[in-house]
C-alpha atoms as a PDB file:
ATOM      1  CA  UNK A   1     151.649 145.199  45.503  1.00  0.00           C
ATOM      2  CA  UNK A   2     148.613 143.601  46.612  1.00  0.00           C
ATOM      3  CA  UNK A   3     148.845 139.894  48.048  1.00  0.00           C
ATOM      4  CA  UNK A   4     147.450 137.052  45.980  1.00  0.00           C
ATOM      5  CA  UNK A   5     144.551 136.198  48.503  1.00  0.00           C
ATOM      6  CA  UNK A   6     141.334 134.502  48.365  1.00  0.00           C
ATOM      7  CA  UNK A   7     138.672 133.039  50.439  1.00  0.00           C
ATOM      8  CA  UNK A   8     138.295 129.385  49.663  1.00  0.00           C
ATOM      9  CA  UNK A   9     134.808 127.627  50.398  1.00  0.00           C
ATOM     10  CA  UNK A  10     134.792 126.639  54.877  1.00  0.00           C
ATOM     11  CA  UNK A  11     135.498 122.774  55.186  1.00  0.00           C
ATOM     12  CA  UNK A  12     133.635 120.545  57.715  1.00  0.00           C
ATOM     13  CA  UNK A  13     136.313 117.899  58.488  1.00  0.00           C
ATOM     14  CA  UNK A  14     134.210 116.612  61.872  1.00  0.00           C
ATOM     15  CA  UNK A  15     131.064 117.174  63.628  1.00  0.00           C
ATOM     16  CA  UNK A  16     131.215 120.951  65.217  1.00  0.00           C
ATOM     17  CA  UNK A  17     134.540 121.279  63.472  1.00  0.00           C
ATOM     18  CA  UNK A  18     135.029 124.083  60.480  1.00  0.00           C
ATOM     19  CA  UNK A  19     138.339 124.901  58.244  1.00  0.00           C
ATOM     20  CA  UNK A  20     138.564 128.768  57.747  1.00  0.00           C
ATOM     21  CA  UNK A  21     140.312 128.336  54.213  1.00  0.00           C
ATOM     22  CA  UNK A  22     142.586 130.767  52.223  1.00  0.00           C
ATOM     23  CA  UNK A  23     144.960 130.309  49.528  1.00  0.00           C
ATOM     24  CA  UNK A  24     147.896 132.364  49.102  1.00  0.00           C
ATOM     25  CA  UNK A  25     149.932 132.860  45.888  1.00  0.00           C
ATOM     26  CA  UNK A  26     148.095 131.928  43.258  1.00  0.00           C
ATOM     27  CA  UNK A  27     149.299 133.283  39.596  1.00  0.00           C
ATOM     28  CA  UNK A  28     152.495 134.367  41.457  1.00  0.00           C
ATOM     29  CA  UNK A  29     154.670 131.350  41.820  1.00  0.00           C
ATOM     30  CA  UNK A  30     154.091 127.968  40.739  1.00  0.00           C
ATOM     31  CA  UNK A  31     152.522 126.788  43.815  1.00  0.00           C
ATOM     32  CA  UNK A  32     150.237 128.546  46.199  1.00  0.00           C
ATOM     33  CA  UNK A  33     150.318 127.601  49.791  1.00  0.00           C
ATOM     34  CA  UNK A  34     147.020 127.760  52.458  1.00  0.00           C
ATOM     35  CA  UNK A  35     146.384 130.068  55.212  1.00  0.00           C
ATOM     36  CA  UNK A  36     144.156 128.709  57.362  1.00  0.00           C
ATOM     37  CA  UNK A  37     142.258 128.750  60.827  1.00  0.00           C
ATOM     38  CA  UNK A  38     139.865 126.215  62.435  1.00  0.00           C
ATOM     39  CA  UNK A  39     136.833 126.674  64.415  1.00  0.00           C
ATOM     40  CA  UNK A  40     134.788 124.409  66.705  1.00  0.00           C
ATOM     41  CA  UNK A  41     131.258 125.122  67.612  1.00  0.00           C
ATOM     42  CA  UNK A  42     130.708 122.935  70.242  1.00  0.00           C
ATOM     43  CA  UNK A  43     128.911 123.973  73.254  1.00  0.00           C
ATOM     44  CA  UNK A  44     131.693 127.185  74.295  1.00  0.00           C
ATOM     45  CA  UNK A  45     132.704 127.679  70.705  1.00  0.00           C
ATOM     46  CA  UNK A  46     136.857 128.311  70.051  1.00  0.00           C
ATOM     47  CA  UNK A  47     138.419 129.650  67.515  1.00  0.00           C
ATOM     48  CA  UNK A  48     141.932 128.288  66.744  1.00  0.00           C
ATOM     49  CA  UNK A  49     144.291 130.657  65.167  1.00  0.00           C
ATOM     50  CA  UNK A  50     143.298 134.218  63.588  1.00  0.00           C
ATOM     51  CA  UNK A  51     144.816 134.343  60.227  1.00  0.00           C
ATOM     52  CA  UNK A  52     146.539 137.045  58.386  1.00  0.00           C
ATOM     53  CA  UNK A  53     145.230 140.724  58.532  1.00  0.00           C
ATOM     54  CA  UNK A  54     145.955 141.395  54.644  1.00  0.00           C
ATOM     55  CA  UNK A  55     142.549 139.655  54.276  1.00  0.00           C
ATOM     56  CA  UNK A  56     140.739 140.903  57.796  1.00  0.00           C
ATOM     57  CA  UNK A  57     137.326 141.633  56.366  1.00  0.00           C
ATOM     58  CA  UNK A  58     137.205 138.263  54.400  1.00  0.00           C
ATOM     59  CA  UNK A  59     138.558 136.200  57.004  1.00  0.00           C
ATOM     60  CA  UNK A  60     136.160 137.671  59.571  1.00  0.00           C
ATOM     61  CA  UNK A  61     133.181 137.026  57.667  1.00  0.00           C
ATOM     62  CA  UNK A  62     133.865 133.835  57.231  1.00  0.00           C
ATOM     63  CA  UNK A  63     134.562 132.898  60.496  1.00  0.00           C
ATOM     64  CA  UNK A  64     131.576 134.627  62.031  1.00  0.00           C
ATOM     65  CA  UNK A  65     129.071 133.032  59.239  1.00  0.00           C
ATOM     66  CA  UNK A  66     130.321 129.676  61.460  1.00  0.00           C
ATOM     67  CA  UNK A  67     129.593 130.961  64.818  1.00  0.00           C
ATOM     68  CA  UNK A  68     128.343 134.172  66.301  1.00  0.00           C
ATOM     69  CA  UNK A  69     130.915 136.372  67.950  1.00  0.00           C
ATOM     70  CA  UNK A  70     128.753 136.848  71.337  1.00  0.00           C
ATOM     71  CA  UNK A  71     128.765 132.937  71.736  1.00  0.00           C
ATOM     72  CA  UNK A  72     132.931 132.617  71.312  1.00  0.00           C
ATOM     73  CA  UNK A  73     134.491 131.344  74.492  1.00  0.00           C
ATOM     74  CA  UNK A  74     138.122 130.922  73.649  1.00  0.00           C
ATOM     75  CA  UNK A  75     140.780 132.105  71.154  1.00  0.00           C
ATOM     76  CA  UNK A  76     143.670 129.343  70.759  1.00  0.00           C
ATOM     77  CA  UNK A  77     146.072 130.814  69.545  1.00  0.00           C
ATOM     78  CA  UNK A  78     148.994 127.829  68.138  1.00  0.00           C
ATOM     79  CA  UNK A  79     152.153 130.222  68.436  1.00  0.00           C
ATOM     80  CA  UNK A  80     152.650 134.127  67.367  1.00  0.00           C
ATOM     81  CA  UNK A  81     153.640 134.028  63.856  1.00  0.00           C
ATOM     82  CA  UNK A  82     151.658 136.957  62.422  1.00  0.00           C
ATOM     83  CA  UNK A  83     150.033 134.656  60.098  1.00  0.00           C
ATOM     84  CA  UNK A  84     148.137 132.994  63.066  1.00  0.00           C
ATOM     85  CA  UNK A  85     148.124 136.420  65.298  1.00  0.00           C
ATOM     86  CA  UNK A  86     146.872 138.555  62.163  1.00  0.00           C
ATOM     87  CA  UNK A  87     143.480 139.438  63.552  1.00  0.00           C
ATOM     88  CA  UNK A  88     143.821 138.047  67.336  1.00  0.00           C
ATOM     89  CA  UNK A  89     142.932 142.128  68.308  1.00  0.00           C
ATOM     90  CA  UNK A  90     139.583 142.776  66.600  1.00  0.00           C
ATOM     91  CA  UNK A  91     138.468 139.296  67.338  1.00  0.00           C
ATOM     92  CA  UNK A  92     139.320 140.042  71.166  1.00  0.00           C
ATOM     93  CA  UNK A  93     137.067 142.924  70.656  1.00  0.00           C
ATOM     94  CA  UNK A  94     134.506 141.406  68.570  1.00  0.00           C
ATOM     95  CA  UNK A  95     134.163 138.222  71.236  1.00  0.00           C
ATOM     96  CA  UNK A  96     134.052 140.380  74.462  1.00  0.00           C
ATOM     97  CA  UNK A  97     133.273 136.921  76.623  1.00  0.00           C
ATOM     98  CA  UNK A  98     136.781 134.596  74.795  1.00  0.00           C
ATOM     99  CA  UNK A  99     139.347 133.873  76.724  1.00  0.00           C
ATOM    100  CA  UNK A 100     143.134 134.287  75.004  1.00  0.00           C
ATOM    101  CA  UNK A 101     144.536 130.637  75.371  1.00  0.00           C
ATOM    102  CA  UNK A 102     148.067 130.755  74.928  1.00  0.00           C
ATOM    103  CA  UNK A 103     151.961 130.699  76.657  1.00  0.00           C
ATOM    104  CA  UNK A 104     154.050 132.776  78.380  1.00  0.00           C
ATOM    105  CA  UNK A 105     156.409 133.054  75.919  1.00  0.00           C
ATOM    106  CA  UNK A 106     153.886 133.599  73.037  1.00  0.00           C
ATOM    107  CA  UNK A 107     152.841 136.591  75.435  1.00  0.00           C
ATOM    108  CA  UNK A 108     156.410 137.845  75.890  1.00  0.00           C
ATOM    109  CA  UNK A 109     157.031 137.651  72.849  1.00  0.00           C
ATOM    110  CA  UNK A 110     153.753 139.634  70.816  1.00  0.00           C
ATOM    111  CA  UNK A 111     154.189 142.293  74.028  1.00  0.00           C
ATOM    112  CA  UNK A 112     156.340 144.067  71.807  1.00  0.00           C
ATOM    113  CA  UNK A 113     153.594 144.838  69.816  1.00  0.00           C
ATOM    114  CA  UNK A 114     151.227 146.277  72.490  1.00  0.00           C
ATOM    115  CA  UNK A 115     149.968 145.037  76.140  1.00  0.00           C
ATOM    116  CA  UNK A 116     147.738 142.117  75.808  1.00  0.00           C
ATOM    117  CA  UNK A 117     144.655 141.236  78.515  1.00  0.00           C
ATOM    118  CA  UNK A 118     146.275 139.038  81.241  1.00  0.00           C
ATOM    119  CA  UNK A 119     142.552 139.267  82.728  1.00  0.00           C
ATOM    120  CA  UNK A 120     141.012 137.122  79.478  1.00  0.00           C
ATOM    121  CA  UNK A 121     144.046 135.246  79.481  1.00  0.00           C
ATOM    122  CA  UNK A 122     144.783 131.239  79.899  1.00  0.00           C
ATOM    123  CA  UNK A 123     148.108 129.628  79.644  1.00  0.00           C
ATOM    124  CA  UNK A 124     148.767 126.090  78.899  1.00  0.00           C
ATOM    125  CA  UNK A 125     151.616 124.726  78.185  1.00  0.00           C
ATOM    126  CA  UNK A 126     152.770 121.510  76.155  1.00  0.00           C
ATOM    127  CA  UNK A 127     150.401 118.240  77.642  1.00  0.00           C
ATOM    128  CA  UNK A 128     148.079 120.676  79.556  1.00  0.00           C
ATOM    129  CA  UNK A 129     144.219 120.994  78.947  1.00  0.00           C
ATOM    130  CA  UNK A 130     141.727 122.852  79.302  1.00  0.00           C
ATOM    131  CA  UNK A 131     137.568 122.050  79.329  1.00  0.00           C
ATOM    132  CA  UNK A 132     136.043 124.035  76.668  1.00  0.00           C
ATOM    133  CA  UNK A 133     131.915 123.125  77.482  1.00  0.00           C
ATOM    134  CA  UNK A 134     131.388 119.498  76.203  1.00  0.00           C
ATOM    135  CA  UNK A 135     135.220 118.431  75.301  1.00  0.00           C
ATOM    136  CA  UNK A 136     138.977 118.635  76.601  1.00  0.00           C
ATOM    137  CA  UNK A 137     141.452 120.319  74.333  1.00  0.00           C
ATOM    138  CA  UNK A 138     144.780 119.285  74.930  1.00  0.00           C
ATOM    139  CA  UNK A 139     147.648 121.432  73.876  1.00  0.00           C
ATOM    140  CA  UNK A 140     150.488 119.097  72.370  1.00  0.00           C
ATOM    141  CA  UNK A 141     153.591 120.098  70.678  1.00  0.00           C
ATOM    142  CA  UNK A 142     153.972 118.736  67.091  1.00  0.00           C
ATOM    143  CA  UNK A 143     157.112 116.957  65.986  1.00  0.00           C
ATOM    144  CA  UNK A 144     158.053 119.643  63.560  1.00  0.00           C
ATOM    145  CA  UNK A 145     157.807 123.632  64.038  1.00  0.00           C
ATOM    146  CA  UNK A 146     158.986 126.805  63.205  1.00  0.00           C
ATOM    147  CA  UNK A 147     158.719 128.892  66.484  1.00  0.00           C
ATOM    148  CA  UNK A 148     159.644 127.729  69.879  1.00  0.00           C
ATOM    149  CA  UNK A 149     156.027 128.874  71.152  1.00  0.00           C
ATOM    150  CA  UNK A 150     154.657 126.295  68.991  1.00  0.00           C
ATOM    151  CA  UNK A 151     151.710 124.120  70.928  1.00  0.00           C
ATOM    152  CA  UNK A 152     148.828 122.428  68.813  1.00  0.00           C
ATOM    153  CA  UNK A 153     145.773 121.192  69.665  1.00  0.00           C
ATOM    154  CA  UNK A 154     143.934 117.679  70.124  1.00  0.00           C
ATOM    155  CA  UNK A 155     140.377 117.687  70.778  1.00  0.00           C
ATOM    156  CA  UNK A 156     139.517 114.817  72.225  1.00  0.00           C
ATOM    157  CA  UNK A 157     135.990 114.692  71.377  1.00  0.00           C
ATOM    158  CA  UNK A 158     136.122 114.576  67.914  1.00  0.00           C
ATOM    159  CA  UNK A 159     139.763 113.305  67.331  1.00  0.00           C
ATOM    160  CA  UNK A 160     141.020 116.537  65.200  1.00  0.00           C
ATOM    161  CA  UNK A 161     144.476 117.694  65.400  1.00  0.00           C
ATOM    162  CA  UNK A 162     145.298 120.933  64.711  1.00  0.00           C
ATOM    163  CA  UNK A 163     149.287 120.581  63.613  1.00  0.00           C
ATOM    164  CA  UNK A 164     149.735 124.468  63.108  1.00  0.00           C
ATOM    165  CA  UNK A 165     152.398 125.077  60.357  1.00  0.00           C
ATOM    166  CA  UNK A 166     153.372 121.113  60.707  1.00  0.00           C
ATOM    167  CA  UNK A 167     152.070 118.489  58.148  1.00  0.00           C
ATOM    168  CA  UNK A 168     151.389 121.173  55.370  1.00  0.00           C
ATOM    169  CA  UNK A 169     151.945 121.014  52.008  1.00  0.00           C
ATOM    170  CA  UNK A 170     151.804 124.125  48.817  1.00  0.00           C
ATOM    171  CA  UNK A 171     149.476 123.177  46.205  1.00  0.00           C
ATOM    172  CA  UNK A 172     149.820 123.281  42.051  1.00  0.00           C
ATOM    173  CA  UNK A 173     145.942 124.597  42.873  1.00  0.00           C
ATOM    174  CA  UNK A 174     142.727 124.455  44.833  1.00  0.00           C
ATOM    175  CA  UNK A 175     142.158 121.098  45.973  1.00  0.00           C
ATOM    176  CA  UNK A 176     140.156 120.017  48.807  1.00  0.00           C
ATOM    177  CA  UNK A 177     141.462 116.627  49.329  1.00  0.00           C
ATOM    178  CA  UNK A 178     145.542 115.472  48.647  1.00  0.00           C
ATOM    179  CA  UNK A 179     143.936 112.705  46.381  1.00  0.00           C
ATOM    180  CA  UNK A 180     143.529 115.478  43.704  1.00  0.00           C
ATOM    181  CA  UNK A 181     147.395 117.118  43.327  1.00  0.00           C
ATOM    182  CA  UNK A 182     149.932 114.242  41.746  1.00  0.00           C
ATOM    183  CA  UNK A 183     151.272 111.755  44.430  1.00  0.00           C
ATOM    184  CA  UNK A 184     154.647 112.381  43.012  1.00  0.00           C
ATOM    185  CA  UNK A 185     154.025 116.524  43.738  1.00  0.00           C
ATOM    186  CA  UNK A 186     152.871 116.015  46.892  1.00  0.00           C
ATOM    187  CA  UNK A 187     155.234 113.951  48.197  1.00  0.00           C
ATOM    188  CA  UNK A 188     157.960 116.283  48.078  1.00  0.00           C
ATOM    189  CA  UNK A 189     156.167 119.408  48.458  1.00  0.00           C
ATOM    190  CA  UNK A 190     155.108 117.989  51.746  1.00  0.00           C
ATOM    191  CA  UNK A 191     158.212 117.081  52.623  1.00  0.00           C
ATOM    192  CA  UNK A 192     159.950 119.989  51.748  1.00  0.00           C
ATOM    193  CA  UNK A 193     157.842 121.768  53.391  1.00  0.00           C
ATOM    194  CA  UNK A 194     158.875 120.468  56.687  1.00  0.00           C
ATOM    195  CA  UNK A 195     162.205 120.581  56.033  1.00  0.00           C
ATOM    196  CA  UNK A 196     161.839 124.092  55.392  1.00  0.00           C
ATOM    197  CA  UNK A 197     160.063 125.620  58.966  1.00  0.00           C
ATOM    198  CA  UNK A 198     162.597 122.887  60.872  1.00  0.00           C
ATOM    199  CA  UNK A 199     165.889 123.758  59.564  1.00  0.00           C
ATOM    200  CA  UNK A 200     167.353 121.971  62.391  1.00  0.00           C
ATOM    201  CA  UNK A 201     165.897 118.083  61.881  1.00  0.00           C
ATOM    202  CA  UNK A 202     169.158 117.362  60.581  1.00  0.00           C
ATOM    203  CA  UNK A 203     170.948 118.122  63.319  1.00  0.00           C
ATOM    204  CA  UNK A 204     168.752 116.421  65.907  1.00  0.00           C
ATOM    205  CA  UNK A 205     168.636 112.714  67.470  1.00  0.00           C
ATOM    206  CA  UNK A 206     166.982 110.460  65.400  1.00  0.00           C
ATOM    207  CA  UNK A 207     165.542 108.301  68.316  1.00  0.00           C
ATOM    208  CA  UNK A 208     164.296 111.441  70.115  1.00  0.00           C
ATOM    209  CA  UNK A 209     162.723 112.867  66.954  1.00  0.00           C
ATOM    210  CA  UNK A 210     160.880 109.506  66.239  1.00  0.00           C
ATOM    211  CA  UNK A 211     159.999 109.232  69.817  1.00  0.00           C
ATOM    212  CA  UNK A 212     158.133 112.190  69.564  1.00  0.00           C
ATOM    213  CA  UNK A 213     156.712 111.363  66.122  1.00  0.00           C
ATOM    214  CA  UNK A 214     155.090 108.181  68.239  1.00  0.00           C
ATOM    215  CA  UNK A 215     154.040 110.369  70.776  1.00  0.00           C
ATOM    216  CA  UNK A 216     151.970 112.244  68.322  1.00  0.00           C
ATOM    217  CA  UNK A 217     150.753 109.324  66.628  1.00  0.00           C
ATOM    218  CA  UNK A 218     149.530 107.684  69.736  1.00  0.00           C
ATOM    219  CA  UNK A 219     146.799 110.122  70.248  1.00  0.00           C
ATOM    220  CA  UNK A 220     144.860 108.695  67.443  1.00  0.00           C
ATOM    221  CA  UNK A 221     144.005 111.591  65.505  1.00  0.00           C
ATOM    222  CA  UNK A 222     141.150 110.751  62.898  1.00  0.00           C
ATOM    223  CA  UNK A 223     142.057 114.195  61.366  1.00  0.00           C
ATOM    224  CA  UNK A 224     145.185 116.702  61.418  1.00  0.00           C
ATOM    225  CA  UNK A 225     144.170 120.183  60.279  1.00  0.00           C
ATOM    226  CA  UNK A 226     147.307 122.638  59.598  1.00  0.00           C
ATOM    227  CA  UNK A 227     147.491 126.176  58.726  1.00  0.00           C
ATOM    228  CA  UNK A 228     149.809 125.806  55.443  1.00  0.00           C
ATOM    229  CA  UNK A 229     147.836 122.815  53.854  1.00  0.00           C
ATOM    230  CA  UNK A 230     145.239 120.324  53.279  1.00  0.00           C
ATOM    231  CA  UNK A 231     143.318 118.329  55.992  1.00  0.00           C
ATOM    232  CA  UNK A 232     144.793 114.756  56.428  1.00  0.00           C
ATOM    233  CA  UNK A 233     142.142 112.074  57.358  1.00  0.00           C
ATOM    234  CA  UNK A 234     142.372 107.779  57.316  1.00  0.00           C
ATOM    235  CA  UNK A 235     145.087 106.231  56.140  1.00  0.00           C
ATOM    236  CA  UNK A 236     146.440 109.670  54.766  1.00  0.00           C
ATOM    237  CA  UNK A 237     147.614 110.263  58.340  1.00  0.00           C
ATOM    238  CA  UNK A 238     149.637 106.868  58.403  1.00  0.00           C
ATOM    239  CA  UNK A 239     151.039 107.850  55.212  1.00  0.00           C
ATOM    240  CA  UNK A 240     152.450 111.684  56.453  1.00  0.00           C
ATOM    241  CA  UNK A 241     153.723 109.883  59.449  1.00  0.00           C
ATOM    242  CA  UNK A 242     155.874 107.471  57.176  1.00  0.00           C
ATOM    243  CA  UNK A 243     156.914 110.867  55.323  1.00  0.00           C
ATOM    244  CA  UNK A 244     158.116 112.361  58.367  1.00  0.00           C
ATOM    245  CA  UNK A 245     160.411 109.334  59.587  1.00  0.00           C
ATOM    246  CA  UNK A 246     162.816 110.037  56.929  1.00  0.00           C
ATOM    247  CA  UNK A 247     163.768 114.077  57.680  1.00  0.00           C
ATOM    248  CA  UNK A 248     166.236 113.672  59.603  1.00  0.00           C
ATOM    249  CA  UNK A 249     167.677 111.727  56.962  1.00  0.00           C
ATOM    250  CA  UNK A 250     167.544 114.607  54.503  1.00  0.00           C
ATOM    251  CA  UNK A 251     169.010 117.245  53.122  1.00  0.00           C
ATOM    252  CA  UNK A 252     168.428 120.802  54.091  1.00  0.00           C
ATOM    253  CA  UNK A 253     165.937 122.603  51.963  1.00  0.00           C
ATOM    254  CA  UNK A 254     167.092 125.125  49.857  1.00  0.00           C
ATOM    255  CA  UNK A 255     165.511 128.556  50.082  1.00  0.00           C
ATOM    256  CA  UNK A 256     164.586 130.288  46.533  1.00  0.00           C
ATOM    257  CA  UNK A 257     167.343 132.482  46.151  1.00  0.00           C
ATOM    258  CA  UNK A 258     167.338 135.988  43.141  1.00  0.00           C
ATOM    259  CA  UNK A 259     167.112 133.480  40.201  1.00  0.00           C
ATOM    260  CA  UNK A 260     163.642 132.488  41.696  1.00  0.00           C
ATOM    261  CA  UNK A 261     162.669 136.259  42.558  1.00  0.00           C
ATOM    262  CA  UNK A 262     163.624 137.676  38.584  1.00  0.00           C
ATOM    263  CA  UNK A 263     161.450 135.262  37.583  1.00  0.00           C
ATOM    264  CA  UNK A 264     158.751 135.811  39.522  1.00  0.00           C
ATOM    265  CA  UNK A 265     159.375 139.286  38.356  1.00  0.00           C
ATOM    266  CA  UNK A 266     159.035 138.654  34.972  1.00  0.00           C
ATOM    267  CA  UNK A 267     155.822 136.221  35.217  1.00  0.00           C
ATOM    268  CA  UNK A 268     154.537 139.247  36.695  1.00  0.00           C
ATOM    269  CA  UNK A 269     155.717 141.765  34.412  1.00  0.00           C
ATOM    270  CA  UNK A 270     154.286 139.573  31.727  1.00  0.00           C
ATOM    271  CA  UNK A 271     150.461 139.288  33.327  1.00  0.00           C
ATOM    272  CA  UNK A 272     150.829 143.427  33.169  1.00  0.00           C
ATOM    273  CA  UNK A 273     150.957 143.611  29.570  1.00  0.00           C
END
């Protein structure tokens, strides 16, 4: 079966600062979920995250009608869940002057795949930076994740966060702002979508969890960018932060179990005829 993909229209959310946007899903299920990637053309042009590979030829035009491969600097690459990893090799070979920024265990653990190049490589690890031209990118773990080689990003020239699969949300449809889905909607989609990559908030320390929620929200961010949903900006930000304070608070989420899958077998069964 082919995979419910398309290539949604590239978002500026701040000067030099592009959303690669797909949406995932649609006509399948009731709600479709994002796929995305982020690049900044500043003055050594980065591209954070590389997408899925079920949609390589899409993905890469879209990310190259942004910025030119020859002028790409560095690859940032959040953590090595395929759907950020998807196209990391032809974009290595495409951008012959990027350097891989990364982590060890990101590294380990994608080695199984094939030998990446520890020559074009750069590892930072959580509150480390690196200079990319004209701004510092700081790599800073966010409050909620699904991988332990999780490490976003904070540009600190233009105040963008990139969460990675943190502060998302699936969508009833394409929407470019969270003003356009139902408040009601969104508010548990988003927060069932955290619940859902950290299956351990309820087991952790509520004081430690919010201190790191306030470590986050003391850099400021003017944006947060994710992979799975729609860019926060303003007072959108305050409200996901009051969203988060109550997770540890709730209930596990609860997967979609073969009641979910017949019927997504029938809706599709049904489209057929």
């Amino acid at each position: 079966m082919d995979v419910p993909i398309r290539s949604l229209e590239t978002q500026t959310i701040a000067p030099d600062t592009h959303v690669i946007r797909q949406l995932v899903g649609e006509g399948v299920a009731p709600v479709a979920t994002h796929v995305n990637s982020m690049v900044i053309t500043g003055s050594e042009p980065v591209i954070v995250d590389t997408a899925a590979s079920v949609h390589r030829d899409a993905w890469l035009e879209h990310v190259f009608a942004v910025v030119d491969p020859a002028d790409v600097r560095w690859i940032y690459l959040s953590h090595d869940d395929i759907d950020h990893t998807g196209n990391l090799l032809p974009v290595l070979d495409l951008c012959p002057d990027a350097q891989l920024v990364t982590n060890w265990f990101s590294v380990e653990r994608m080695s199984a795949d094939g030998a990446l190049p520890l020559d074009r490589m750069r590892w930072v690890n959580d509150g480390e930076s690196f200079v990319a031209g004209d701004r510092e990118l700081v790599a800073v773990t966010p409050p909620i994740y699904d991988s332990p080689t999780t490490r976003g990003l904070f540009d600190t020239k233009s105040g963008v966060y990139w969460a990675a699969d943190a502060f998302g949300s699936p969508v009833t449809h394409e929407v470019g702002n969270i003003a356009e889905l139902d408040p009601a909607f969104y508010r548990e989609a988003f927060v069932g979508q955290q619940l859902m990559i950290g299956p351990w908030l309820s087991m952790v320390d509520p004081a430690k969890y919010q201190a790191a929620l306030g470590r986050l929200q003391a850099l400021g961010a003017s944006s947060i960018a994710s992979c799975h949903g729609v860019t926060l900006q303003g007072a959108q930000i305050d409200s996901a932060f009051e969203l988060l304070t109550e997770l540890p608070y709730r209930e596990q989420f609860v997967w979609p179990g073969q009641a979910e899958l017949d019927a997504m077998h029938e809706a599709m069964l049904a489209g057929a005829v």
